[in-house]
Protein backbone atom coordinates (compact mmCIF):
# COMPACT_ATOMS: atom_id res chain seq x y z
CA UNK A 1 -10.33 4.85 -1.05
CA UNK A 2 -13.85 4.41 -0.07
CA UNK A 3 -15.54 0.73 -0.80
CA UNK A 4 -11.75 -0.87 -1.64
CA UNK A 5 -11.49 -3.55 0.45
CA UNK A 6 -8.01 -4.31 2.41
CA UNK A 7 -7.22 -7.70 0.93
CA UNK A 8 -7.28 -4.80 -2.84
CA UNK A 9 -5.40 -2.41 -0.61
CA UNK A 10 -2.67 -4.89 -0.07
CA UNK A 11 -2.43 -6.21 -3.70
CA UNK A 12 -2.03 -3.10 -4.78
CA UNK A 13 0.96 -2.47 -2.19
CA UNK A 14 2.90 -5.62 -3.12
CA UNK A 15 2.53 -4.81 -6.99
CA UNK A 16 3.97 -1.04 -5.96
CA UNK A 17 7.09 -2.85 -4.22
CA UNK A 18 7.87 -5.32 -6.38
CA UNK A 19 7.58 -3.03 -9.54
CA UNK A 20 8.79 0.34 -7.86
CA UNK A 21 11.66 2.01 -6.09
CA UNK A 22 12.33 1.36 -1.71
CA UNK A 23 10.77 5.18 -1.37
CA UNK A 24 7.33 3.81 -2.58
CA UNK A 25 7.68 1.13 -0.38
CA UNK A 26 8.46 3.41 2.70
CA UNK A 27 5.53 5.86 1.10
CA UNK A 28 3.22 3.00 0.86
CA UNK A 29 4.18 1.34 4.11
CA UNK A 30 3.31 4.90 6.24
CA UNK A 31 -0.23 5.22 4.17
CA UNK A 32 -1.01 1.31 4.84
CA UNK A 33 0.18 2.13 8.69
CA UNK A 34 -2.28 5.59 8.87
CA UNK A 35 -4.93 3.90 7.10
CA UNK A 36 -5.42 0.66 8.96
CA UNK A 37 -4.49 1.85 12.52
């Protein structure tokens, strides 16, 4: 998302693992990993 900054793009990340299911972690792992390469 345009303007979020990475420390907001990791928050959000932990807050999907902790609260969610592995798959969203795996999801949310490969969008971190083709966003920030």
């Amino acid at each position: 998302v345009p303007g979020m900054s990475i420390s907001l793009r990791i928050v959000i990340s932990i807050l999907l693992c902790w609260s969610d299911s592995d798959l969203t972690c795996s999801i949310v792992s490969y969008w971190k990993n083709e966003n920030f390469q």
